[in-house]
Protein backbone atom coordinates (compact mmCIF):
# COMPACT_ATOMS: atom_id res chain seq x y z
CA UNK A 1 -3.22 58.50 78.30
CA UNK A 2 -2.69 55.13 78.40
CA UNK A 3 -2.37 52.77 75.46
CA UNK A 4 -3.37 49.17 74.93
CA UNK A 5 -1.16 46.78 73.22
CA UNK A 6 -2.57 43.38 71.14
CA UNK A 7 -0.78 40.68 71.11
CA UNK A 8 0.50 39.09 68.13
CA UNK A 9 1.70 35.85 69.28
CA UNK A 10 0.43 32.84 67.18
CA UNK A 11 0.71 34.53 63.55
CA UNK A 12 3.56 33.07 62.94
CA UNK A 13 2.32 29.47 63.49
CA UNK A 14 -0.48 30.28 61.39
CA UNK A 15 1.92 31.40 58.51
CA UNK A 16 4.06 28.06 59.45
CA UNK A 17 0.94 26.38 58.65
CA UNK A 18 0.08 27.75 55.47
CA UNK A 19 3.49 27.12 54.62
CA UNK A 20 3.24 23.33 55.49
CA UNK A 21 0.43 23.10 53.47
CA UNK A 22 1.75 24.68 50.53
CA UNK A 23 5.02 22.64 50.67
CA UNK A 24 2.75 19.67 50.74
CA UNK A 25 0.58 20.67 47.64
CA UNK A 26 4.13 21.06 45.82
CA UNK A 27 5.52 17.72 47.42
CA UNK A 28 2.04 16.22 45.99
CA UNK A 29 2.95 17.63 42.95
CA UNK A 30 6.04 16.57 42.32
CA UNK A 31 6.14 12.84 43.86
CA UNK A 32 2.59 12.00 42.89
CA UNK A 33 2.73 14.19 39.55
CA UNK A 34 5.82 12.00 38.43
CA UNK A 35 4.17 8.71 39.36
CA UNK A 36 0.76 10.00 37.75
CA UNK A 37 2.76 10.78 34.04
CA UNK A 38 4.78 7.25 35.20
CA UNK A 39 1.67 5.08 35.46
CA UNK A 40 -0.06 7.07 31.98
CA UNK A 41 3.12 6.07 30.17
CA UNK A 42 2.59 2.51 31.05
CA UNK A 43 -0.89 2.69 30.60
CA UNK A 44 -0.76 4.05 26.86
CA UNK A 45 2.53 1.26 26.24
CA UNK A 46 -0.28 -1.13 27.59
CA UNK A 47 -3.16 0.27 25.35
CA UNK A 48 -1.11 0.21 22.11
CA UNK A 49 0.64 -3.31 22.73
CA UNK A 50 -2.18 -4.61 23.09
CA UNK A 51 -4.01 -2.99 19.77
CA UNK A 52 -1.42 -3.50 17.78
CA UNK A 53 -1.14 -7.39 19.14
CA UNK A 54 -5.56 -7.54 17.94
CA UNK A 55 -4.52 -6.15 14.35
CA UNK A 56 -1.63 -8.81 14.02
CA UNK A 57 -3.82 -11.54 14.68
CA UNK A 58 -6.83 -10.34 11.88
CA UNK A 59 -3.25 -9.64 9.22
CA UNK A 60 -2.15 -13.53 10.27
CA UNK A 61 -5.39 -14.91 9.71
CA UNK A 62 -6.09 -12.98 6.70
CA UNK A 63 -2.83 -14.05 5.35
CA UNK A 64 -3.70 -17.70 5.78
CA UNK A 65 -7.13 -17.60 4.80
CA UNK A 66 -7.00 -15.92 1.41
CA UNK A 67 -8.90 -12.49 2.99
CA UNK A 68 -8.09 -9.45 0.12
CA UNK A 69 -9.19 -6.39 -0.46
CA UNK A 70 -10.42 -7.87 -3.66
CA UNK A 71 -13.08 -10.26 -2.06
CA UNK A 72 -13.67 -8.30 0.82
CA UNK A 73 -16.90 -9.02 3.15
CA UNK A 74 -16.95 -7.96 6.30
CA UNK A 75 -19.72 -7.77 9.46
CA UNK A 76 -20.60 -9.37 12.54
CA UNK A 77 -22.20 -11.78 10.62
CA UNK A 78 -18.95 -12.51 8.63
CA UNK A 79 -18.11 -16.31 9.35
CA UNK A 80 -14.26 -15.13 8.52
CA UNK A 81 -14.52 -11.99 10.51
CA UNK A 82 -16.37 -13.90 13.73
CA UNK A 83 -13.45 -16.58 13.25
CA UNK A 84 -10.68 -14.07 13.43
CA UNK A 85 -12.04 -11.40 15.85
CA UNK A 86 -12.19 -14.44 18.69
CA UNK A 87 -8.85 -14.64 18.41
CA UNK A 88 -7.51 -11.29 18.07
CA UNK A 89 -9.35 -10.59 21.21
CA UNK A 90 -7.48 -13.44 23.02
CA UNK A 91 -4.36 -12.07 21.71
CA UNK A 92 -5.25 -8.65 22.69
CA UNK A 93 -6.19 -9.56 26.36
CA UNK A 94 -3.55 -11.54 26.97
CA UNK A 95 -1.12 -8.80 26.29
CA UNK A 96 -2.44 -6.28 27.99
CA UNK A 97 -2.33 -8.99 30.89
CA UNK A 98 1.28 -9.68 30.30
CA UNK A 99 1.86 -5.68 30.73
CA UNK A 100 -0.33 -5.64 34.14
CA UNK A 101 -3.89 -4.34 33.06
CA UNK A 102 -6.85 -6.91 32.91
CA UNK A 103 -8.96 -6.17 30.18
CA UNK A 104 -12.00 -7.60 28.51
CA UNK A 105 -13.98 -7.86 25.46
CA UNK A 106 -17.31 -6.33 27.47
CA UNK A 107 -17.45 -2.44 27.01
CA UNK A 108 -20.93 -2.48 28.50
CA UNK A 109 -20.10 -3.89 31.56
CA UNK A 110 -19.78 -1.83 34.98
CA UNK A 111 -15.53 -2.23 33.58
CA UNK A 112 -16.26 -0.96 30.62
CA UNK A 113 -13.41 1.20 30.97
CA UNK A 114 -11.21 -1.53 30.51
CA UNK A 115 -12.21 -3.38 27.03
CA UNK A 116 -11.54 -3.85 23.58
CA UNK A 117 -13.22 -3.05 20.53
CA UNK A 118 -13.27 -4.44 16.92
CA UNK A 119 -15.38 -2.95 14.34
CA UNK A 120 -14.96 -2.99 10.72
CA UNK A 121 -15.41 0.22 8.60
CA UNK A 122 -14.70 2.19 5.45
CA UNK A 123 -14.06 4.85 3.34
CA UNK A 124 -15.25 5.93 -0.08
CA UNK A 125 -12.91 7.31 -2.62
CA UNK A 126 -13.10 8.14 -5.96
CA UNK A 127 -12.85 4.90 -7.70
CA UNK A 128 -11.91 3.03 -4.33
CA UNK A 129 -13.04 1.58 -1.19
CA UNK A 130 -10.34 1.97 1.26
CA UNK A 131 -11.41 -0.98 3.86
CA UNK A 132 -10.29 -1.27 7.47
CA UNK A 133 -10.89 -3.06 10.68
CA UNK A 134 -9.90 -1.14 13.82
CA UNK A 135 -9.34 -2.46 17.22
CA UNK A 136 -8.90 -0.24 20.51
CA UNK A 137 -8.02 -1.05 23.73
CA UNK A 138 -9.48 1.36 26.66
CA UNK A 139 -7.50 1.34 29.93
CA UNK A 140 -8.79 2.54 33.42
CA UNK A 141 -6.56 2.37 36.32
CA UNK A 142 -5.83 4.30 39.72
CA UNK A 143 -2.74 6.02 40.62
CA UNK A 144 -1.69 5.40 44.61
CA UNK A 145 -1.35 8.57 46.32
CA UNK A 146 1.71 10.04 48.49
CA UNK A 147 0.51 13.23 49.58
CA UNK A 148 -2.03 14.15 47.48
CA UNK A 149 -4.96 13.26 49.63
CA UNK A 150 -4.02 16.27 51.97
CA UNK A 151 -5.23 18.36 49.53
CA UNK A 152 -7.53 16.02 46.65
CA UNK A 153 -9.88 14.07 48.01
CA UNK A 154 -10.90 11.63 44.91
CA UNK A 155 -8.72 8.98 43.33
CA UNK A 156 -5.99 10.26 40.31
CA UNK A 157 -7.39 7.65 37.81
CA UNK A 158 -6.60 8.01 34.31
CA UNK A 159 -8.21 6.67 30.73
CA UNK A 160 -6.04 5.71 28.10
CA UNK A 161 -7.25 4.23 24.73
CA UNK A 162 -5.15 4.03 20.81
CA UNK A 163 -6.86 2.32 18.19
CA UNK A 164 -4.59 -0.01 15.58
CA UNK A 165 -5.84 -0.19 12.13
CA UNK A 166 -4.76 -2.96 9.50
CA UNK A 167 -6.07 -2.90 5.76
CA UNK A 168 -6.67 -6.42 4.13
CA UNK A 169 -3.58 -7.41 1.69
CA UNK A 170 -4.78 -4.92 -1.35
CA UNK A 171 -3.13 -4.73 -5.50
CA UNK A 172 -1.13 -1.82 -5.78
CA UNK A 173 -3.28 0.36 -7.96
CA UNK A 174 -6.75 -1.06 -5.61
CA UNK A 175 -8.04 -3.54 -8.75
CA UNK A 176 -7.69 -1.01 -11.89
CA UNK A 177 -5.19 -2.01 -14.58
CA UNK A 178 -4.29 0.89 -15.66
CA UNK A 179 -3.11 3.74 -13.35
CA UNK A 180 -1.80 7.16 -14.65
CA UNK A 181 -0.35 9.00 -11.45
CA UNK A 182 0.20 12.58 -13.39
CA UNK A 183 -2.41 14.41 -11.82
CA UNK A 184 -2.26 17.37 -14.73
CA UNK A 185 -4.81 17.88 -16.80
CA UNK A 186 -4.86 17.19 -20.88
CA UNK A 187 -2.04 18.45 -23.00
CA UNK A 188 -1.93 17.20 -25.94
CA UNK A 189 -0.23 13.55 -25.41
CA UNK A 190 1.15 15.19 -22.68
CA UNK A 191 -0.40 13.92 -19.32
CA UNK A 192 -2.31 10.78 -18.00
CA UNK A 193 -3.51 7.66 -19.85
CA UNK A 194 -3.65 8.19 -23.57
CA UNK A 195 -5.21 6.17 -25.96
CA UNK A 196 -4.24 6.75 -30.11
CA UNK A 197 -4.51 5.84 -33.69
CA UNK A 198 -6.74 2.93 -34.47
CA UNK A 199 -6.53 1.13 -31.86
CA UNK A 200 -9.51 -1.36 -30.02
CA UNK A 201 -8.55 -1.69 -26.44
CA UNK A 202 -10.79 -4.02 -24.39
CA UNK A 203 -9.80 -4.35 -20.52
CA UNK A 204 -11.18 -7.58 -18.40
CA UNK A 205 -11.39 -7.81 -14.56
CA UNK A 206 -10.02 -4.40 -14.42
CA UNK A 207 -10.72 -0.77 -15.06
CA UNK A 208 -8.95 2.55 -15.77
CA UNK A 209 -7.71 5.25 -13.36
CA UNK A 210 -6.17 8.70 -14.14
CA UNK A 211 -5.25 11.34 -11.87
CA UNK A 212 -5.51 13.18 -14.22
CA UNK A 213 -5.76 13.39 -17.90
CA UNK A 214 -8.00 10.54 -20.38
CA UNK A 215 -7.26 11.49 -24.05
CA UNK A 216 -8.65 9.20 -26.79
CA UNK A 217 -7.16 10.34 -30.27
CA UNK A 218 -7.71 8.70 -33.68
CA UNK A 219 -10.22 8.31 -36.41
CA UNK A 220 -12.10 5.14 -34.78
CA UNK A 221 -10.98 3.02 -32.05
CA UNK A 222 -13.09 1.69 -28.46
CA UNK A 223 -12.09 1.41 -25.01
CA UNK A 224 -14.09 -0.91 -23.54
CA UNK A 225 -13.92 -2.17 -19.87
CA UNK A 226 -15.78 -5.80 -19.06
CA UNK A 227 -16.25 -7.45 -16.08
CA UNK A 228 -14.28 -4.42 -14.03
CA UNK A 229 -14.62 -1.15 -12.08
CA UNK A 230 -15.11 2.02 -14.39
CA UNK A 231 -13.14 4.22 -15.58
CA UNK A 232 -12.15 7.51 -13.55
CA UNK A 233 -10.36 11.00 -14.19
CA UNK A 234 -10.18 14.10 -13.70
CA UNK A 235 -10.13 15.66 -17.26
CA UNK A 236 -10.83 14.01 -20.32
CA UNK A 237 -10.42 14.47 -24.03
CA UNK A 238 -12.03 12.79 -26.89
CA UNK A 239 -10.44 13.49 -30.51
CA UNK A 240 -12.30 12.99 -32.32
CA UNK A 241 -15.55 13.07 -30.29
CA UNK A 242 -16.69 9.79 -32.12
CA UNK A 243 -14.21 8.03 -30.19
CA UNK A 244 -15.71 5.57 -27.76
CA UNK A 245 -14.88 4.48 -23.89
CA UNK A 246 -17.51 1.92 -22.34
CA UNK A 247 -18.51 2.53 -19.83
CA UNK A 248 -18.54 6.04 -19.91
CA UNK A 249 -15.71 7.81 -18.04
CA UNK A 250 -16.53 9.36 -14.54
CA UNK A 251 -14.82 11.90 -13.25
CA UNK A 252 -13.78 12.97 -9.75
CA UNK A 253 -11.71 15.01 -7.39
CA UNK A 254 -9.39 12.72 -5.71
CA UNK A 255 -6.01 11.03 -6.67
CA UNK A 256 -5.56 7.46 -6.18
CA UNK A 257 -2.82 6.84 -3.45
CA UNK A 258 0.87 5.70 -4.77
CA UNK A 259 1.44 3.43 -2.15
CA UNK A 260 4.83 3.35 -3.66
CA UNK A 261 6.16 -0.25 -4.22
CA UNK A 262 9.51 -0.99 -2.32
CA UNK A 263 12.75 -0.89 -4.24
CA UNK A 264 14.11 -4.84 -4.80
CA UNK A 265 17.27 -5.94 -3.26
CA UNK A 266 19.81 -5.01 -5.57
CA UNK A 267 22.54 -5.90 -3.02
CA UNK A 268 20.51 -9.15 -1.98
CA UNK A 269 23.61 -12.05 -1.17
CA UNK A 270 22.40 -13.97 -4.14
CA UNK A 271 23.32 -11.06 -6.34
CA UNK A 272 26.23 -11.04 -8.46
CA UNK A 273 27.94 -8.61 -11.07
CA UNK A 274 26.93 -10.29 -14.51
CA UNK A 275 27.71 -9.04 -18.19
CA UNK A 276 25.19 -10.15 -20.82
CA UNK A 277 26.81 -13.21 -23.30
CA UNK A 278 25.17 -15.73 -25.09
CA UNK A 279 21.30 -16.36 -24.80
CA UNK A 280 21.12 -16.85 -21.04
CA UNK A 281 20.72 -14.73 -18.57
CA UNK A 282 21.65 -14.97 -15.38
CA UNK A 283 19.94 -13.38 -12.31
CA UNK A 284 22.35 -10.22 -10.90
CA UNK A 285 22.86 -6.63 -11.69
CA UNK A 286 24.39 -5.53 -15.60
CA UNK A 287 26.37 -2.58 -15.04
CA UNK A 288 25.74 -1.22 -18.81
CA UNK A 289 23.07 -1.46 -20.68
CA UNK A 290 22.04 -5.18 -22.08
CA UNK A 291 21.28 -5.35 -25.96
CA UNK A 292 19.78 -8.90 -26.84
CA UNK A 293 19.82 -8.80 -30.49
CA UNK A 294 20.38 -11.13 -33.99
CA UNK A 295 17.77 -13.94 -34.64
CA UNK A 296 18.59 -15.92 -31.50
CA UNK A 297 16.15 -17.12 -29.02
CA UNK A 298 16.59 -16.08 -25.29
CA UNK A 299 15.83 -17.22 -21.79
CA UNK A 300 15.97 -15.00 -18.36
CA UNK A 301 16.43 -17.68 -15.43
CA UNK A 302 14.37 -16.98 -12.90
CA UNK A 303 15.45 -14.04 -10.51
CA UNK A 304 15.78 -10.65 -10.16
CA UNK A 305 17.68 -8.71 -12.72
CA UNK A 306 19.02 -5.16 -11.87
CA UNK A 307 19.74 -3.29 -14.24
CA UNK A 308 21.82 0.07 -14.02
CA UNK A 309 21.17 1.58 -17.50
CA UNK A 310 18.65 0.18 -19.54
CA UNK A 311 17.38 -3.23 -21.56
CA UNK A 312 16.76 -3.53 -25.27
CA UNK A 313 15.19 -6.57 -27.01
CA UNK A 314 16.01 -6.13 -30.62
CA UNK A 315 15.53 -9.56 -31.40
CA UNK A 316 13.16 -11.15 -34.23
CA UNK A 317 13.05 -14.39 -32.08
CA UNK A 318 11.70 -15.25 -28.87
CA UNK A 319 12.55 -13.74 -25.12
CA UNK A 320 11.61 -15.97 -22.19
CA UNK A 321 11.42 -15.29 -18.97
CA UNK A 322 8.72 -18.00 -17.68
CA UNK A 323 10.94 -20.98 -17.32
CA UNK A 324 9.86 -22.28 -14.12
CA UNK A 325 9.54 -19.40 -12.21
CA UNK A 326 9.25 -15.61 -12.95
CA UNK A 327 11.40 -12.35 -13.49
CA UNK A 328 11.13 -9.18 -11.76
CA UNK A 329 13.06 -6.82 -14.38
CA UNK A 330 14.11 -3.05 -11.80
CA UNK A 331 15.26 -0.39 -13.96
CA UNK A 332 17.41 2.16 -12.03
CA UNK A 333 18.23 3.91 -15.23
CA UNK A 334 17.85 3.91 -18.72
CA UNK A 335 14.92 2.06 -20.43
CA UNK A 336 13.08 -1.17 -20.94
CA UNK A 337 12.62 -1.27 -24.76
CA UNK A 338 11.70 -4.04 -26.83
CA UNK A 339 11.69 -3.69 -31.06
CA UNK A 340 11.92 -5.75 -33.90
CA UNK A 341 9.26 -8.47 -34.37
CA UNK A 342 10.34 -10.07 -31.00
CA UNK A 343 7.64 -12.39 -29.41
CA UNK A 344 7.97 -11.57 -25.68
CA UNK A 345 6.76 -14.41 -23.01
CA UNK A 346 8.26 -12.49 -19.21
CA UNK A 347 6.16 -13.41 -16.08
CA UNK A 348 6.56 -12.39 -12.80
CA UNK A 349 7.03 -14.59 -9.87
CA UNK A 350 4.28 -16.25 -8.44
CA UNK A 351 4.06 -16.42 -4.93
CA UNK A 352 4.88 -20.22 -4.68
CA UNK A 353 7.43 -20.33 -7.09
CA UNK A 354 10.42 -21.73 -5.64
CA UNK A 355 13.74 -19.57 -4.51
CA UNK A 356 11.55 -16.17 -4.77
CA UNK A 357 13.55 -13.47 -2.78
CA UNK A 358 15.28 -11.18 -3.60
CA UNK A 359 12.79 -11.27 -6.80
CA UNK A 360 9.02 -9.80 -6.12
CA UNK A 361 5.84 -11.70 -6.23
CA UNK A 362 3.90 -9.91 -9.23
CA UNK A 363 6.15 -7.06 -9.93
CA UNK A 364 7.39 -7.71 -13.24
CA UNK A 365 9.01 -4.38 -14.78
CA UNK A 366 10.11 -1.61 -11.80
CA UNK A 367 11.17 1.99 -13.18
CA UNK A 368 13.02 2.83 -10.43
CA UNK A 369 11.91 6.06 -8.32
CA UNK A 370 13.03 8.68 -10.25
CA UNK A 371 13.82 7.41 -13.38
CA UNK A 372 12.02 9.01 -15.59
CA UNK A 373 12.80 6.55 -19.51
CA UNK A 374 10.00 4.44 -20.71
CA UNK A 375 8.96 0.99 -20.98
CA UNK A 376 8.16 0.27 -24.44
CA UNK A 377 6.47 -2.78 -25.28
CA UNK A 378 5.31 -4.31 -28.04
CA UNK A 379 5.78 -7.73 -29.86
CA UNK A 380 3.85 -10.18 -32.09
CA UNK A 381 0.59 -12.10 -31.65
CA UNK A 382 2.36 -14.75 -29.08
CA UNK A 383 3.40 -11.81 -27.25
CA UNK A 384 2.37 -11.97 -23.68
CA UNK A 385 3.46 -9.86 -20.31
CA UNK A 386 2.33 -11.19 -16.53
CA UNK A 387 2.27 -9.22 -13.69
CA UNK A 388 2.64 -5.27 -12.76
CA UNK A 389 4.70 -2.73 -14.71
CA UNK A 390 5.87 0.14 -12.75
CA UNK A 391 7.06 3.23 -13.80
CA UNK A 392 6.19 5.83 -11.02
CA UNK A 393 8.23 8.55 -12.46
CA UNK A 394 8.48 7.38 -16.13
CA UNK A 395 6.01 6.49 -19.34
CA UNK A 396 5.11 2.84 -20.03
CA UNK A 397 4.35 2.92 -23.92
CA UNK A 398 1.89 0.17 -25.79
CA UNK A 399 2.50 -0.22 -29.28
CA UNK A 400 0.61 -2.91 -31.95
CA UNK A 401 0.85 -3.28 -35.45
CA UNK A 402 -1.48 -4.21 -37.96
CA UNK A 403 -2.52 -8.29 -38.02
CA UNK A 404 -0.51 -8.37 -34.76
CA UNK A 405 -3.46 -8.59 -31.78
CA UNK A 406 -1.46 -9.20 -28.67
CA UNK A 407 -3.39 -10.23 -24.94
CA UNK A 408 -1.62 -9.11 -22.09
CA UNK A 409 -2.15 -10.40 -18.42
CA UNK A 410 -0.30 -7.41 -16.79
CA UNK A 411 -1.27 -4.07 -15.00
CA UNK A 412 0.25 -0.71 -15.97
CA UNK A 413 1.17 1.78 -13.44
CA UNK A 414 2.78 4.92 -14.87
CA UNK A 415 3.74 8.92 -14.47
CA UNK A 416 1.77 8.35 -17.98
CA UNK A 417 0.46 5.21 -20.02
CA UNK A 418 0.18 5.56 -23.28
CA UNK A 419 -1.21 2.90 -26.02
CA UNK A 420 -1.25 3.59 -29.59
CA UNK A 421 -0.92 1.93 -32.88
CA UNK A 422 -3.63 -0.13 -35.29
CA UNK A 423 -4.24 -3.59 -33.73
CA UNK A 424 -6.58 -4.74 -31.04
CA UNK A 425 -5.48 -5.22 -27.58
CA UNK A 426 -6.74 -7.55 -24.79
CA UNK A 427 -5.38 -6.55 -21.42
CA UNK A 428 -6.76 -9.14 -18.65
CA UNK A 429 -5.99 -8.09 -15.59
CA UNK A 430 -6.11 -10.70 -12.62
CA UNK A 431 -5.31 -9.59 -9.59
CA UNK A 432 -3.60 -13.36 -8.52
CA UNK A 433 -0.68 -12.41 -10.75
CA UNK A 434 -0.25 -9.04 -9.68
CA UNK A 435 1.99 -6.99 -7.27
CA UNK A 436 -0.10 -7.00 -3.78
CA UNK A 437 0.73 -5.40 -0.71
CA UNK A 438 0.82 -7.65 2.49
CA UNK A 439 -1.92 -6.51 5.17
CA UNK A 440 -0.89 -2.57 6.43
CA UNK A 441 -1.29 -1.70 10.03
CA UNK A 442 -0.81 2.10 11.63
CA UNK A 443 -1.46 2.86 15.36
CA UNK A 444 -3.91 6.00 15.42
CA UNK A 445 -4.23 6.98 19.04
């Protein structure tokens, strides 16, 4: 029998072919992959230069214009906000130009994929607004192709957006004047913001946040807030249950934020070693603890004082610290005490008072992180504290005395804040002469 052979020349060029083809999907992959992640690199850079470069503008303009968190208004319709947002998307344009994308302010157009938006927008918390105006950049762009046409037929474009948020300048504490961090609940004197003995509190421009605890003990005594936001906790005791608060407390399931006040300068070139003598300070850091005492009168120049274990104003006279310009008083350990029948006049800095740094607009008394001592004021009649006290890990202690009604213009941020005694007490709160944080702007792509 005779057999019949087929021929198998050709299968090799069709496996040489296959091969080719293959070789070029992975030569697409790997020359036009790299220049596809390449070009989406640049792209993003692009996208968040030119975000971030939108929010700077509205945080310059609301610098210079007086814009706060405090008088905050914000639409389309805004006058401030129409003003601003012009500019910001100049800004924002021309850097994404200057980075080799041309974008626009027109979403809706047939580009669309290459704009900016600005919006404003919030968020409700308890006893807070949290307010914010976003801006994102979209950019569209095509990658040129190697190899990867010989096996995709369509263009490698990519999207890329990231959206920059900035918050208006805001008071640490967001307008209330007293702020209890501890986020426990009531026990005994304990926890939170605590109110006892006899004592009438009323609270203008400002109300009353605990994390955690409110306790109000004594026989009689009101807490009153006018003219402010309300007062909000968590858990709340009245002893007895005669005791007042005005308006009545609400309570809620959310902390207010510790945005957590930077530490001063300690090591600032205008600071110096000092050692307290005689009754006038100096600006600097005091080593050991400082003791002003006898019936002597006493002046703080203006500065910032560091002080590495503790303060004491046992003095029956007066202790200035107002003398044109303002103290910022950091604690790093130890306490701030003040006894006798001293009558206590310390302001912080302004923000135009001259030769500021390394002293803080607003921020009068700083507990440093971590130290946990107390700030114990009290004082006669004349008695009078200006700006934010600030004990994030520590207790910040009110006292009055019968006869002796003192009116502070100060806020009180505290691990606790306690006020006690058998006087009345004005605390004004105004949040000019506070500690405010500058505009704050994150990237959220």
């Amino acid at each position: 029998m005779r057999r019949t052979y087929q021929s198998e020349s050709g299968q090799a060029l069709v496996l040489i072919v296959l091969g080719i083809v293959g070789m070029l999907g992975f030569a697409a992959l790997a020359i036009d992959g790299g220049r596809i992640y390449t070009d989406r690199r640049n792209m993003q850079n692009a996208s968040d230069t030119s975000s971030l470069t939108g929010a700077g503008s509205f945080a310059s303009y609301m610098t210079q214009n007086g814009i706060y968190w405090k008088n905050w208004s914000c639409s389309d319709t805004t006058s401030w906000f129409v003003s601003a947002k012009a500019q910001a998307y100049s800004d924002a344009i021309n850097r994404a130009a200057s980075n080799g994308y041309a974008v626009d302010a027109d979403i809706s157009d047939p580009d669309g994929a290459n704009g900016i938006t600005i919006t404003c927008g919030s968020e409700s918390h308890t006893g807070f607004t949290d307010y914010y105006i976003d801006v994102t950049t979209y950019i569209t762009a095509d990658t040129p192709s190697s190899l990867a046409q010989f096996v995709f037929g369509g263009p490698l474009r990519q999207t890329v957006d990231s959206t920059a948020r900035i918050r208006p300048q805001t008071a640490v504490g967001f307008g209330h004047a007293i702020v209890a961090l501890n986020p426990a609940d009531c026990n005994l004197e304990q926890n939170g913001v605590i109110f006892n003995g006899n004592v009438d509190v009323t609270l203008n421009g400002g109300g009353v946040f605990s994390n955690g605890c409110l306790r109000v003990d004594g026989s009689s005594g009101t807490i009153e807030v006018v003219d402010g936001t309300n007062t909000w906790i968590s858990d709340l005791v009245l002893n007895p249950p005669s005791a007042s608060v005005s308006p009545p407390p609400i309570q809620g399931d959310e902390s207010i934020p510790d945005l957590q006040i930077p530490a001063p300068d300690c090591d600032h070139p205008s600071m110096f070693d000092r050692t307290a003598s005689g009754t006038t300070l100096s600006p600097g850091r005091y080593q050991n603890e400082v003791v002003l005492a006898g019936n002597f009168d006493y002046v703080l120049q203006p500065g910032l004082y560091c002080f590495y274990d503790g303060v004491r104003f046992n003095t029956n006279q007066t202790v200035t610290g107002t003398v044109s310009g303002g103290v910022t008083l950091y604690i790093l350990n130890g306490n701030f005490n003040v006894g006798g029948n001293a009558t206590i006049n310390l302001r912080a800095p302004l923000a135009d008072d001259p030769g500021i740094p390394p002293a803080i607009p607003g921020l009068l008394i700083y507990l440093a992180d971590g130290n946990t001592g107390t700030v114990n004021m009290q004082g006669t009649t004349g008695t009078n504290y200006t700006g934010t006290v600030y004990a994030p890990d520590g207790t910040i202690n009110v006292a009055g005395t019968p006869g002796l009604n003192p009116t502070l213009t100060t806020q009180l941020i505290g691990w606790k804040v306690k006020i006690d005694g058998d006087s009345f007490i004005n605390l004004n709160y105004d949040e000019a002469l506070v500690y405010q944080f500058p505009p704050r702007l994150d990237l959220q792509e």
